[in-house]
N, C-alpha and C. Protein backbone atom coordinates (compact mmCIF):
# COMPACT_ATOMS: atom_id res chain seq x y z
N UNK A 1 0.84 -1.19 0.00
CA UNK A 1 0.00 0.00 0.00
C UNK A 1 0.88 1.25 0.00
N UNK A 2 0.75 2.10 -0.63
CA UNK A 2 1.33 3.42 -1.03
C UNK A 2 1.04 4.04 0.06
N UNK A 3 2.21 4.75 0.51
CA UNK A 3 2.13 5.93 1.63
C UNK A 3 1.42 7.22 1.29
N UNK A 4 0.17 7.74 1.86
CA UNK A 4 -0.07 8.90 1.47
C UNK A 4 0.64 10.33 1.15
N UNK A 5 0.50 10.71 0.29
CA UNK A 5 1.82 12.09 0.31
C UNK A 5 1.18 12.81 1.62
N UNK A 6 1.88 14.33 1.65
CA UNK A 6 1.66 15.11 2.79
C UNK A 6 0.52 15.98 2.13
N UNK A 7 -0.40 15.73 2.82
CA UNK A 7 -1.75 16.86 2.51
C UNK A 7 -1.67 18.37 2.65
N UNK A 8 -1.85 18.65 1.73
CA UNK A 8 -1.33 20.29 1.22
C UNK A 8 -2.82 20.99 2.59
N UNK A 9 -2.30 22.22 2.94
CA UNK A 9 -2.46 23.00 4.06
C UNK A 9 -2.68 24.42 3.16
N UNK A 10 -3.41 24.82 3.04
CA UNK A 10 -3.89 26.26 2.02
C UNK A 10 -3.24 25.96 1.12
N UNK A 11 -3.48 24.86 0.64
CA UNK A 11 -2.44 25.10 -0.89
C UNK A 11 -1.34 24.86 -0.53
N UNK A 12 -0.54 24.23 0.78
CA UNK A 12 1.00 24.59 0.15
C UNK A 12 1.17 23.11 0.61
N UNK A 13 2.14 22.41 0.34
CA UNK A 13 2.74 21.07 0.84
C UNK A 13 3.66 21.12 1.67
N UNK A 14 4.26 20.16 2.89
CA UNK A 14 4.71 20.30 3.86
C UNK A 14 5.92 21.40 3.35
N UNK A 15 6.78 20.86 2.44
CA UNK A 15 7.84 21.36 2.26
C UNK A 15 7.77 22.76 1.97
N UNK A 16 6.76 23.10 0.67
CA UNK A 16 6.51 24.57 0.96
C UNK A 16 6.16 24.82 2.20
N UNK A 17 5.38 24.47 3.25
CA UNK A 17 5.10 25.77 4.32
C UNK A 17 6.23 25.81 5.07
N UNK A 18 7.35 25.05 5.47
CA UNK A 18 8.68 25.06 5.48
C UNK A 18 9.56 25.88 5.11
N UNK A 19 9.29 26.03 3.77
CA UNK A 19 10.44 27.09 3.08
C UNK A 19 9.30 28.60 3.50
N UNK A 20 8.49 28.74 3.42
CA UNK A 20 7.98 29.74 3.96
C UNK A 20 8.10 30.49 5.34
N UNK A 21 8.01 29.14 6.29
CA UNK A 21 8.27 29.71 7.01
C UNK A 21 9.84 30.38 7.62
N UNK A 22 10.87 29.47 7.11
CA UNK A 22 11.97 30.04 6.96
C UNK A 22 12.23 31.17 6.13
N UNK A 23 11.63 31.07 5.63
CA UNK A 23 11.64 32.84 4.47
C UNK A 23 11.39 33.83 5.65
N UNK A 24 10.04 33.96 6.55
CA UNK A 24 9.91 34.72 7.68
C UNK A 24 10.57 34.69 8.04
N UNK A 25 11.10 33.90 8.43
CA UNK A 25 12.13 34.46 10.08
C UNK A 25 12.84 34.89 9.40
N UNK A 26 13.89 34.49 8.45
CA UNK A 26 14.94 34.81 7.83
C UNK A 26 15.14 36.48 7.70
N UNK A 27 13.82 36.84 6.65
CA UNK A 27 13.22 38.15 6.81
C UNK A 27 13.47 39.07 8.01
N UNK A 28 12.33 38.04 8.93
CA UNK A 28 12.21 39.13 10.43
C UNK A 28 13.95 38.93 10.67
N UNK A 29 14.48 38.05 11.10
CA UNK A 29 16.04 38.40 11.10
C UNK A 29 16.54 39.47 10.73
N UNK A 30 16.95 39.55 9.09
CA UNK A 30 17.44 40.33 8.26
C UNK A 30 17.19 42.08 8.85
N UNK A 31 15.55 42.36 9.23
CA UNK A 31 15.26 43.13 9.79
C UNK A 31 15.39 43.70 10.96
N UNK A 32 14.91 42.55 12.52
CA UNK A 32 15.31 43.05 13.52
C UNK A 32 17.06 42.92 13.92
N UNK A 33 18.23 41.90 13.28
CA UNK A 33 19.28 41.93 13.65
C UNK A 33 19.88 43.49 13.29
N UNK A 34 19.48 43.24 12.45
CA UNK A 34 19.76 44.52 11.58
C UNK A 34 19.42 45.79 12.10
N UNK A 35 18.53 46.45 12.80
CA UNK A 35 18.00 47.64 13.48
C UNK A 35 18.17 47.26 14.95
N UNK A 36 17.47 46.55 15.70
CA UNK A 36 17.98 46.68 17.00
C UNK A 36 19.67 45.52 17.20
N UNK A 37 19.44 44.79 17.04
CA UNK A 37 20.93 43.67 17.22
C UNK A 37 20.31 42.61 17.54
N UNK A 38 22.02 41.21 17.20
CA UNK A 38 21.04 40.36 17.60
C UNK A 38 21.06 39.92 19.11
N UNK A 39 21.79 40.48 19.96
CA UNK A 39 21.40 40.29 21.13
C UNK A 39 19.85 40.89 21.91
N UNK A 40 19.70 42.11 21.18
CA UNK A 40 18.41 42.55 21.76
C UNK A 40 17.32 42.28 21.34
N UNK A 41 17.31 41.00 20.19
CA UNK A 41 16.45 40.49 19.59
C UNK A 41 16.16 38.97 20.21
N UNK A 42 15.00 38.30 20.79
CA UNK A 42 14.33 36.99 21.46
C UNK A 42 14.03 36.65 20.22
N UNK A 43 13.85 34.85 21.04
CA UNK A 43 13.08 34.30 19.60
C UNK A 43 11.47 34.56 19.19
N UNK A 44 10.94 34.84 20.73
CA UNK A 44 9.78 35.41 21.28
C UNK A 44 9.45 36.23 20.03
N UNK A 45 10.34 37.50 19.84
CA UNK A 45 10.35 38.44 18.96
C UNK A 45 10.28 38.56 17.69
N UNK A 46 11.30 37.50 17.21
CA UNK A 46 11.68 37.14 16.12
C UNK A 46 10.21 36.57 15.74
N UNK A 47 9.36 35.48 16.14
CA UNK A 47 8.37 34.36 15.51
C UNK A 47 7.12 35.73 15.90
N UNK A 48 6.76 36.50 16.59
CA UNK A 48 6.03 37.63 16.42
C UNK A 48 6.43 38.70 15.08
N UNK A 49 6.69 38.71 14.89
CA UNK A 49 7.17 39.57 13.98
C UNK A 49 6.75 38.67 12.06
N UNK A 50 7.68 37.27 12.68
CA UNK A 50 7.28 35.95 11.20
C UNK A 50 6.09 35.57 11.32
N UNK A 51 5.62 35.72 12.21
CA UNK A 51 3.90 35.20 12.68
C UNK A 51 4.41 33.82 12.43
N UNK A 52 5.05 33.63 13.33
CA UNK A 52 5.89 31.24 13.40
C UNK A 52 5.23 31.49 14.96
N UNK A 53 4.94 29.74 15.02
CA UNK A 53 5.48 29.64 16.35
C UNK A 53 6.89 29.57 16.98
N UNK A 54 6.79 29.25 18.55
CA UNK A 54 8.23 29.12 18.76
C UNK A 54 8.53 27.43 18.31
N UNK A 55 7.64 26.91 18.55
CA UNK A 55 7.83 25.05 18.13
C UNK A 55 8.41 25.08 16.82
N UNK A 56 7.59 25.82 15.41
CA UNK A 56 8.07 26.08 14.21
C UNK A 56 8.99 26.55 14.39
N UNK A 57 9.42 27.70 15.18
CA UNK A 57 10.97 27.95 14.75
C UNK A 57 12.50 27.18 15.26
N UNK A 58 12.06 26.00 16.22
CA UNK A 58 12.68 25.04 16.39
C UNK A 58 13.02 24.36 15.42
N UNK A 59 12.07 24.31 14.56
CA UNK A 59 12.10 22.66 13.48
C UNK A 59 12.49 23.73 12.30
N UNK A 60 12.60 24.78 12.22
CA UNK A 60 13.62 25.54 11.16
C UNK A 60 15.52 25.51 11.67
N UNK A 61 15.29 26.42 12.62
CA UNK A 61 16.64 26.78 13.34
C UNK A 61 16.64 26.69 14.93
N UNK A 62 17.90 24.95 14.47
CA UNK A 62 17.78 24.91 16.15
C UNK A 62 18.40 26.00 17.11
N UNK A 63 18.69 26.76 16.95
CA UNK A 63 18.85 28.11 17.94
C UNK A 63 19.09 29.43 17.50
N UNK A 64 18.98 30.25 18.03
CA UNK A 64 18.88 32.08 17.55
C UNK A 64 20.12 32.06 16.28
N UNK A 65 21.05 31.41 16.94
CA UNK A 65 23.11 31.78 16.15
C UNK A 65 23.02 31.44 14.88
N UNK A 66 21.69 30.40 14.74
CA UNK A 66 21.75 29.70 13.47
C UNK A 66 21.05 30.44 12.19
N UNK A 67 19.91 31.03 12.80
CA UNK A 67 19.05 32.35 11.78
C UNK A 67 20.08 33.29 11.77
N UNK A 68 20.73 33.79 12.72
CA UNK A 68 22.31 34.85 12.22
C UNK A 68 22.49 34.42 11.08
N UNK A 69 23.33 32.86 10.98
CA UNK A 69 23.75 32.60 10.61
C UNK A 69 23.36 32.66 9.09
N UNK A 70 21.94 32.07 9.49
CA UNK A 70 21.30 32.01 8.01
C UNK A 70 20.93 33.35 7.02
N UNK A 71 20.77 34.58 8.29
CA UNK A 71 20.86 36.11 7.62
C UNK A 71 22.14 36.48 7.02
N UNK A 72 23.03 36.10 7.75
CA UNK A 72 24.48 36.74 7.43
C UNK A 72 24.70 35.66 5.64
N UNK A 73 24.62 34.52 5.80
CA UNK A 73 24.36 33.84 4.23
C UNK A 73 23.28 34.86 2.94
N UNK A 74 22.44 34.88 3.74
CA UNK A 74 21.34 35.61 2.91
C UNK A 74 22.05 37.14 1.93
N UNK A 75 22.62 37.77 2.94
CA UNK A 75 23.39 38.99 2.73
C UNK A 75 24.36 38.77 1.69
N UNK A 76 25.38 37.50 1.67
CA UNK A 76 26.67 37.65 1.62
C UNK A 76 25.98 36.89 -0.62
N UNK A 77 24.73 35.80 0.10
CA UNK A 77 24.57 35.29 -1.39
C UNK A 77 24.08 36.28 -2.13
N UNK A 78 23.42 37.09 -1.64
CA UNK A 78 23.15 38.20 -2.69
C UNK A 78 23.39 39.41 -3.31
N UNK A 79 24.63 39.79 -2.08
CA UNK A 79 25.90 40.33 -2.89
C UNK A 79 26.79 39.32 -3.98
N UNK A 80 26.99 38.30 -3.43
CA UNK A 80 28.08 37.81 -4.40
C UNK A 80 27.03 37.79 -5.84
N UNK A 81 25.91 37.48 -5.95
CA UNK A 81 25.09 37.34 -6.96
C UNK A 81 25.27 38.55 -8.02
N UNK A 82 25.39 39.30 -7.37
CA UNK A 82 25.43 40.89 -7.75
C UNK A 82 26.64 41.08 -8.31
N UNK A 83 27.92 40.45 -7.56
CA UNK A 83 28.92 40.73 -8.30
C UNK A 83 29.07 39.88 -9.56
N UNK A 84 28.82 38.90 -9.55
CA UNK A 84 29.33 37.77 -10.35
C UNK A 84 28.70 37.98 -11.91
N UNK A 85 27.00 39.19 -11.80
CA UNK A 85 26.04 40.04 -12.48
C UNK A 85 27.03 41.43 -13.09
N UNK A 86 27.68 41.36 -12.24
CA UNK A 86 28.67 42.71 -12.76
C UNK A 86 29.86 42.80 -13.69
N UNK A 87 30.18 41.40 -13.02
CA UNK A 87 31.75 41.53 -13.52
C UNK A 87 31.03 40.32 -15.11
N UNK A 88 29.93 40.04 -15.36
CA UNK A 88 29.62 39.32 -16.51
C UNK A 88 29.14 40.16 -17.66
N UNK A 89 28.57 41.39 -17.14
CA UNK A 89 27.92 42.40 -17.79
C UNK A 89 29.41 43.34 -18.02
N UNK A 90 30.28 43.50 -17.26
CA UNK A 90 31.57 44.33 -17.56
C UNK A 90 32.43 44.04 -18.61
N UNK A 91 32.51 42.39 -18.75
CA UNK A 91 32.91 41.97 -19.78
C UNK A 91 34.73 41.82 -20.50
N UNK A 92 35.34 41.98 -21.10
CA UNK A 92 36.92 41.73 -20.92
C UNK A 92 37.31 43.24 -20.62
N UNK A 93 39.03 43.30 -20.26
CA UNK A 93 39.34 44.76 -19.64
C UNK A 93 40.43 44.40 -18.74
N UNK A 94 41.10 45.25 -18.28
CA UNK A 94 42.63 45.21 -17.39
C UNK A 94 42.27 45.08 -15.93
N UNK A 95 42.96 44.29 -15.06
CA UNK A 95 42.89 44.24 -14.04
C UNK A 95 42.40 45.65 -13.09
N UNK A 96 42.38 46.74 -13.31
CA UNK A 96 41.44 47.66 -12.77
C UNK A 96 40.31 48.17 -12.84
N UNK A 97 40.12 47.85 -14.48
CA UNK A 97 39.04 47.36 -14.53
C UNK A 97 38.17 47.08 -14.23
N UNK A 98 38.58 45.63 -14.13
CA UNK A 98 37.80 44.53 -13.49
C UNK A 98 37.69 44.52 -12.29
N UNK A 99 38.36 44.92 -11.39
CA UNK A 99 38.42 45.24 -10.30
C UNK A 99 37.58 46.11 -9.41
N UNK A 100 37.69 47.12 -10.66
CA UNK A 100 36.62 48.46 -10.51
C UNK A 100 35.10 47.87 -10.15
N UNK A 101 34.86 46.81 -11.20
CA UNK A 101 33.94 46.46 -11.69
C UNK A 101 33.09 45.79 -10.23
N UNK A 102 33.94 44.94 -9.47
CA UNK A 102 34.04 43.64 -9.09
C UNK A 102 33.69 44.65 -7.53
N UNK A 103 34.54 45.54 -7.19
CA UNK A 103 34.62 46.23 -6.10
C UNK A 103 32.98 47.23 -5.69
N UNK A 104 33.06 47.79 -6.75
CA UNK A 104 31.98 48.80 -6.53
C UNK A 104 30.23 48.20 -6.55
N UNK A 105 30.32 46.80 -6.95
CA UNK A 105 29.15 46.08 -6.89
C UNK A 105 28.96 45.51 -5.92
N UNK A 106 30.39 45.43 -5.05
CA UNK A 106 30.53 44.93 -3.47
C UNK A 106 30.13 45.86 -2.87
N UNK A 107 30.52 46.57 -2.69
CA UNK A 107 30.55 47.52 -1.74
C UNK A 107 29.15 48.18 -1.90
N UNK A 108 28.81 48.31 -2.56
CA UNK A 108 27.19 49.09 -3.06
C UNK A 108 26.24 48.08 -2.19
N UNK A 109 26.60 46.99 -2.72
CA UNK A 109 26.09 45.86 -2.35
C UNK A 109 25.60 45.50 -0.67
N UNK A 110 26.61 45.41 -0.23
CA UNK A 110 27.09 45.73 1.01
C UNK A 110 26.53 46.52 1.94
N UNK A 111 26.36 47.91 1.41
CA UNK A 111 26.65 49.29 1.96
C UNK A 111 24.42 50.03 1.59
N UNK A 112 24.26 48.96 0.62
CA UNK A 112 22.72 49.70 0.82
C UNK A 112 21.89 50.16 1.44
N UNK A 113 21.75 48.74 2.41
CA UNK A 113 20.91 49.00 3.47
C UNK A 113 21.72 48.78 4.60
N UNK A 114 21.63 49.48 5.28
CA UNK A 114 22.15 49.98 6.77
C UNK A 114 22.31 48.27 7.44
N UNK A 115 21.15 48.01 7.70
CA UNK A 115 20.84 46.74 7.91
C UNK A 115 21.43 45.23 7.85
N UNK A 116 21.65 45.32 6.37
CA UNK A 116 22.58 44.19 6.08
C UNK A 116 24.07 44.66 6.27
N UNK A 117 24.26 45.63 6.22
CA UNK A 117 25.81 46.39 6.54
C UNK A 117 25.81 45.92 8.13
N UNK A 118 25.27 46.23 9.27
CA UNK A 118 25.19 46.01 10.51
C UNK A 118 25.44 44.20 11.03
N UNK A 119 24.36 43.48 10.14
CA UNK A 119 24.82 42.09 10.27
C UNK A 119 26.11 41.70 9.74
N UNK A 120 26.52 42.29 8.77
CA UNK A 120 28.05 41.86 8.29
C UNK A 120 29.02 42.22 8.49
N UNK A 121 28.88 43.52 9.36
CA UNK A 121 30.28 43.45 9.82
C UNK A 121 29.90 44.16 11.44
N UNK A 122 29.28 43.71 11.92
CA UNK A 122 29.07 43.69 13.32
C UNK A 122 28.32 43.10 14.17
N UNK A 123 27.33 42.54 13.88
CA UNK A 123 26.17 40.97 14.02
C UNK A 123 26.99 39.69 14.46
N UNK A 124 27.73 39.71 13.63
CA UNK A 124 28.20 38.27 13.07
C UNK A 124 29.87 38.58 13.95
N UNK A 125 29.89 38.95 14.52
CA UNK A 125 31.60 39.15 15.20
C UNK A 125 31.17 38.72 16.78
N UNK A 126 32.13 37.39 17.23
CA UNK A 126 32.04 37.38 18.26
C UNK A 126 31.19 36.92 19.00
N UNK A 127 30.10 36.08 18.31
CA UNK A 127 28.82 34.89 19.07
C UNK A 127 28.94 33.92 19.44
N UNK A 128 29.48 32.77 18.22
CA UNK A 128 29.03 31.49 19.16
C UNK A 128 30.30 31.03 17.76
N UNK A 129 30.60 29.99 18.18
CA UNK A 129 31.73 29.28 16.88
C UNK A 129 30.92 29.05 15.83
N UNK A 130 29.52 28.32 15.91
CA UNK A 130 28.85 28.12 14.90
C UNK A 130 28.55 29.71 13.48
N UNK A 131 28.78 30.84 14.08
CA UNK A 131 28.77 32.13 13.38
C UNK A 131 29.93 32.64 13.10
N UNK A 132 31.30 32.26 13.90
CA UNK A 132 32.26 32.28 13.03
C UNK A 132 32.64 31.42 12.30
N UNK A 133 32.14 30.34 12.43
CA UNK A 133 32.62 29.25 10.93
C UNK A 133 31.58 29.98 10.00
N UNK A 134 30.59 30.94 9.89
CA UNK A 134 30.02 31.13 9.07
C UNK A 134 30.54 32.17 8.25
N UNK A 135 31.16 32.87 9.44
CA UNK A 135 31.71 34.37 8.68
C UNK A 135 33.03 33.85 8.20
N UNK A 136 33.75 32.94 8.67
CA UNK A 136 35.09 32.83 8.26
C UNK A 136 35.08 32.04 6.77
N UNK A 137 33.77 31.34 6.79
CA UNK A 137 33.75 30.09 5.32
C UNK A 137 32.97 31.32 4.26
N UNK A 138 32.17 32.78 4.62
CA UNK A 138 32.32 33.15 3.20
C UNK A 138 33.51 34.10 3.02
N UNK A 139 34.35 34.46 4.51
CA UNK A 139 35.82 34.63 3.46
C UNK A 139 36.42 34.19 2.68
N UNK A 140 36.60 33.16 2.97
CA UNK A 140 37.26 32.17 2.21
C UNK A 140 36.24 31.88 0.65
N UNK A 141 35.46 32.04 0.54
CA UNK A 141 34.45 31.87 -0.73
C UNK A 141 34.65 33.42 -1.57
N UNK A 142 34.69 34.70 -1.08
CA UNK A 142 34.89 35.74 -1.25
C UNK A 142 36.30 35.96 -1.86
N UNK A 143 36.92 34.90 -1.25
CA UNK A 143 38.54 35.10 -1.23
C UNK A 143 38.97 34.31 -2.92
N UNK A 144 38.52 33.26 -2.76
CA UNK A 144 38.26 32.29 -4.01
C UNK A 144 37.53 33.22 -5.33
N UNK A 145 37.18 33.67 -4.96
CA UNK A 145 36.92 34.68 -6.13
C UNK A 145 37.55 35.93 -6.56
N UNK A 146 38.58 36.25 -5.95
CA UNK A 146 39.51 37.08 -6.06
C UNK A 146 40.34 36.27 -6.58
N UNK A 147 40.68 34.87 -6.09
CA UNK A 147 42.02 34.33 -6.51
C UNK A 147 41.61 34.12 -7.75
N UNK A 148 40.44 33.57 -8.46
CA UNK A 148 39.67 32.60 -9.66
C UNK A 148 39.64 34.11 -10.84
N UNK A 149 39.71 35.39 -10.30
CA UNK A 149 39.85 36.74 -11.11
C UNK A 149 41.63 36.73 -11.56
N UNK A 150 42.17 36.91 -10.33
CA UNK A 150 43.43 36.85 -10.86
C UNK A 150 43.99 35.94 -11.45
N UNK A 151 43.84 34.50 -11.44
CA UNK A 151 44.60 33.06 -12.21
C UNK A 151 43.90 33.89 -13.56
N UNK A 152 42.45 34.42 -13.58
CA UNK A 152 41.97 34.17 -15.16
C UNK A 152 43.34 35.64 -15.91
N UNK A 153 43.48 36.85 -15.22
CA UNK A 153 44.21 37.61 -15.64
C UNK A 153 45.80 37.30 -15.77
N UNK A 154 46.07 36.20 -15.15
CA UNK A 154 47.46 35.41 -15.15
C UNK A 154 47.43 35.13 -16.37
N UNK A 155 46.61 34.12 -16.45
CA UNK A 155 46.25 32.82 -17.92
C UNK A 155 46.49 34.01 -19.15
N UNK A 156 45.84 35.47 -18.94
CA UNK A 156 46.40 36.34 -19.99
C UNK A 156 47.25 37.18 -20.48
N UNK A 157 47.76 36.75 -19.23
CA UNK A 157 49.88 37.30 -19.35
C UNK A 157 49.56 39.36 -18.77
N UNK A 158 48.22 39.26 -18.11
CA UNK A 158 48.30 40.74 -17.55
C UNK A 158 48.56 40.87 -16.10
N UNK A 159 49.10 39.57 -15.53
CA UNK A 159 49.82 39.84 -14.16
C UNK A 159 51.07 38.58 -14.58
N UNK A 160 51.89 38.81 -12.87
CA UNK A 160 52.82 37.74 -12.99
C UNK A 160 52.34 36.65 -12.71
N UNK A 161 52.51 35.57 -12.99
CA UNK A 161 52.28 33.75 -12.81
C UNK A 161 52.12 33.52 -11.24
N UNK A 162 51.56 33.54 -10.46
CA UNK A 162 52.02 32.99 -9.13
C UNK A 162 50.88 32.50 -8.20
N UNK A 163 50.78 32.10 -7.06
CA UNK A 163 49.77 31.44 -6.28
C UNK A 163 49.48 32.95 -5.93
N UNK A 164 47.88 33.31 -5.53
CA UNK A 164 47.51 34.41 -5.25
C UNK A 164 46.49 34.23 -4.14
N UNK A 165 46.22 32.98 -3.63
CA UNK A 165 45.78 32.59 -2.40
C UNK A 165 46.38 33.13 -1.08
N UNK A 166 46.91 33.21 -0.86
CA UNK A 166 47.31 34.28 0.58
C UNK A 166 46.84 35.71 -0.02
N UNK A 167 47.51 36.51 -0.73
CA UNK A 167 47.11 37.55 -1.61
C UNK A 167 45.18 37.56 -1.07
N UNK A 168 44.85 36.95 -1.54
CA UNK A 168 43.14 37.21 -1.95
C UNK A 168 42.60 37.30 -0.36
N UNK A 169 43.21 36.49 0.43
CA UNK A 169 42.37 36.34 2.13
C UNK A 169 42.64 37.59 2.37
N UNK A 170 44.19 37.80 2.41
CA UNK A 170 44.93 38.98 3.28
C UNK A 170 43.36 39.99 2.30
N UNK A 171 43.25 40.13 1.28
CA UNK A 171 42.63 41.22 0.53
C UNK A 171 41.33 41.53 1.26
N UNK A 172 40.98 40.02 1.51
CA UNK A 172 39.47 40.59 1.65
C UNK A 172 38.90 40.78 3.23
N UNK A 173 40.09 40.46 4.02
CA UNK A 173 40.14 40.94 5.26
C UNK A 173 40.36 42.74 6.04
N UNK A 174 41.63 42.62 4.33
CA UNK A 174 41.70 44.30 4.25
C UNK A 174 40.41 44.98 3.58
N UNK A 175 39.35 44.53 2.84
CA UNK A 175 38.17 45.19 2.19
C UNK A 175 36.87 44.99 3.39
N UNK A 176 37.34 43.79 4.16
CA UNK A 176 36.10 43.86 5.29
C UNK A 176 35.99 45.30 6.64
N UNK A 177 37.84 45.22 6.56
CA UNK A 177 37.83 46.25 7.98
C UNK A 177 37.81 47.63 6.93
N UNK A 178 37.70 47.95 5.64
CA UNK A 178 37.66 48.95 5.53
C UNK A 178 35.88 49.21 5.77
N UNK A 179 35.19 48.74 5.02
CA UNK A 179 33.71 49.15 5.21
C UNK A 179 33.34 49.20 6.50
N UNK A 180 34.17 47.97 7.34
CA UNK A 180 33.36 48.25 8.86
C UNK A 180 33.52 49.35 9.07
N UNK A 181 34.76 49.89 8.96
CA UNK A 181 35.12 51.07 9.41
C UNK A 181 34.34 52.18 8.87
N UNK A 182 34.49 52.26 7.71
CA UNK A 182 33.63 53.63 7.48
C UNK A 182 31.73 53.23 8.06
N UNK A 183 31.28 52.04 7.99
CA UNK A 183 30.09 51.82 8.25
C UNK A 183 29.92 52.50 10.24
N UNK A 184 31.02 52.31 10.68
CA UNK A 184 31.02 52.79 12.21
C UNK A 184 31.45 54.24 12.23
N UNK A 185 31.52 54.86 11.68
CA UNK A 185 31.88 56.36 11.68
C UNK A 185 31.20 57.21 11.88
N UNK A 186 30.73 58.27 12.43
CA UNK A 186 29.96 59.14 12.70
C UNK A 186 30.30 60.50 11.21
N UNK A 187 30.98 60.43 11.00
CA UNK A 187 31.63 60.79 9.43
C UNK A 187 32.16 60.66 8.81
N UNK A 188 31.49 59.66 8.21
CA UNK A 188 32.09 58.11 7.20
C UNK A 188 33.16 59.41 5.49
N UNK A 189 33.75 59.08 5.50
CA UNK A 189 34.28 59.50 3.91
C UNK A 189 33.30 59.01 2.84
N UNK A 190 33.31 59.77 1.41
CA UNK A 190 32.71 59.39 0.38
C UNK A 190 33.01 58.03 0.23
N UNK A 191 31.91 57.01 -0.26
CA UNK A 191 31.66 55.45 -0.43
C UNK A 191 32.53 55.53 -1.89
N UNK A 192 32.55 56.43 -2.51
CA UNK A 192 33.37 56.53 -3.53
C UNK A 192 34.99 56.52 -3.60
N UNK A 193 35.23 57.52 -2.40
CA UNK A 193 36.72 57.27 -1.76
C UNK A 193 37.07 55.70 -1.28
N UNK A 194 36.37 55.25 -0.93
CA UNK A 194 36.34 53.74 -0.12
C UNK A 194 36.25 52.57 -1.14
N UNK A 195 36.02 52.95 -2.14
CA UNK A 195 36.04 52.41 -3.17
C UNK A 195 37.21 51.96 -4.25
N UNK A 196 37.68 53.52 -4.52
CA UNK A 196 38.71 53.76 -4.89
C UNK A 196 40.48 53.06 -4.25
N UNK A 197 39.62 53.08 -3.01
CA UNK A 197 41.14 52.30 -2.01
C UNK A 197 40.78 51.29 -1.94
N UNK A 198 40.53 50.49 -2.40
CA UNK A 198 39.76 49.30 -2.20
C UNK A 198 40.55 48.77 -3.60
N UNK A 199 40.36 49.23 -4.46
CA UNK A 199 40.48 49.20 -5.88
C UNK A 199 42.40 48.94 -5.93
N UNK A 200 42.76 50.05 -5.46
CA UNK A 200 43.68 50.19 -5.66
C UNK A 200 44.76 49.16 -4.73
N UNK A 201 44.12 49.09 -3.75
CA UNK A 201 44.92 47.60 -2.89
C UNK A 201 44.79 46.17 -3.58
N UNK A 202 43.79 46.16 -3.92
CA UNK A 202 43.77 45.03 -4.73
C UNK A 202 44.61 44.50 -6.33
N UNK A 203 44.48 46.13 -7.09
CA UNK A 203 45.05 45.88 -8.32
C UNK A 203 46.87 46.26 -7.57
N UNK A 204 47.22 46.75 -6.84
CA UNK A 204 48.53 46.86 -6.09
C UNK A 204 48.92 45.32 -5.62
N UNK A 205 48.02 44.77 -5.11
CA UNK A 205 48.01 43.34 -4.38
C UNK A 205 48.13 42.15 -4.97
N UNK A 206 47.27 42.45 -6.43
CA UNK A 206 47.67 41.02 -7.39
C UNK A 206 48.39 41.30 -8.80
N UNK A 207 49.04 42.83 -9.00
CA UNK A 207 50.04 43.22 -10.00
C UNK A 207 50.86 42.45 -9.47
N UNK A 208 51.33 42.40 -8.57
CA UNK A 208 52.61 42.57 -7.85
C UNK A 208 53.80 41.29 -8.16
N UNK A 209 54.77 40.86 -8.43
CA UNK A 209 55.49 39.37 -9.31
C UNK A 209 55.37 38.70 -7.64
């Protein structure tokens, strides 16, 4: 005898009301980490806000660090989306270029909403190990894409030949503390200036033999 499937609930099947309801919180996350913090944010709060229960938000994310976690992903996939949109639409060009290209779709990216700026470079610092393996694994993904830019500008004889993996971490550790920084300022410099140095450490960083 055939197992009954899961009986759809307004229309949706288990799995959709699942992804739904993780869409809420995720959301309410994105939102309250983002404006008040996530320490001053309950889960209480959080599933008021997603209209979840607290039971539902168990059987999503077994604890608060992990919706961080899953906001700070949310942020980081849809910047990189953005870049990867940029630097495809930018098209061939010299390592500053591309750089230009690659940088200013970050940082825009980044830097839009207050909000996602707050979870990424101040949310996510200093919680639980489970949120720094999160923040530290999309350096390293961030970083991989700096290196995967420069091998392709290697392969075209417009830098020198060499491993650019140390190069790319050191880089994007130096591009993280710059935004924190201006993002914590009470009189941040032009996003354009921040840009520009950004640019220029990098095409300085992987010219280099």
């Amino acid at each position: 005898m055939k197992a009954r499937a899961a009986r759809p609930y307004r229309r949706q099947s288990l799995p959709e009301r699942r992804a739904d309801r993780r869409g809420r919180l995720v959301a309410a996350a994105l939102d309250l980490f983002g404006r008040r913090g996530y320490a001053a944010t309950s889960i209480e709060v959080l599933c008021a806000a997603a209209a979840v229960s607290t039971r539902n938000f168990y059987e999503e994310f077994p604890s608060r660090d992990l919706l961080l976690v899953a906001a700070h992903d949310h942020v980081n996939a849809h910047v990189l989306q953005g870049v990867g949109e940029a630097l495809g639409r930018g098209g061939a060009g010299g390592p500053r270029r591309r750089a230009l290209v690659a940088v200013r779709a970050f940082v825009r990216g980044m830097t839009r909403d207050p909000r996602w700026t707050r979870i990424a470079y101040r949310e996510v610092v200093g919680v639980s190990p489970a949120v720094e393996k999160g923040r530290r694994d999309w350096m390293r993904r961030w970083a991989r894409l700096i290196e995967s830019e420069a091998e392709s500008w290697s392969r075209q004889g417009l830098v020198p030949q060499r491993s650019f993996s140390l190069t790319a971490i050191g880089l994007v550790g130096a591009i993280n503390e710059l935004v924190a920084d201006w993002s914590s300022r009470d009189d941040p410099p032009a996003l354009g200036r921040v840009i520009e140095e950004i640019v220029r450490l990098c095409v300085s960083g992987l010219t280099a033999a």
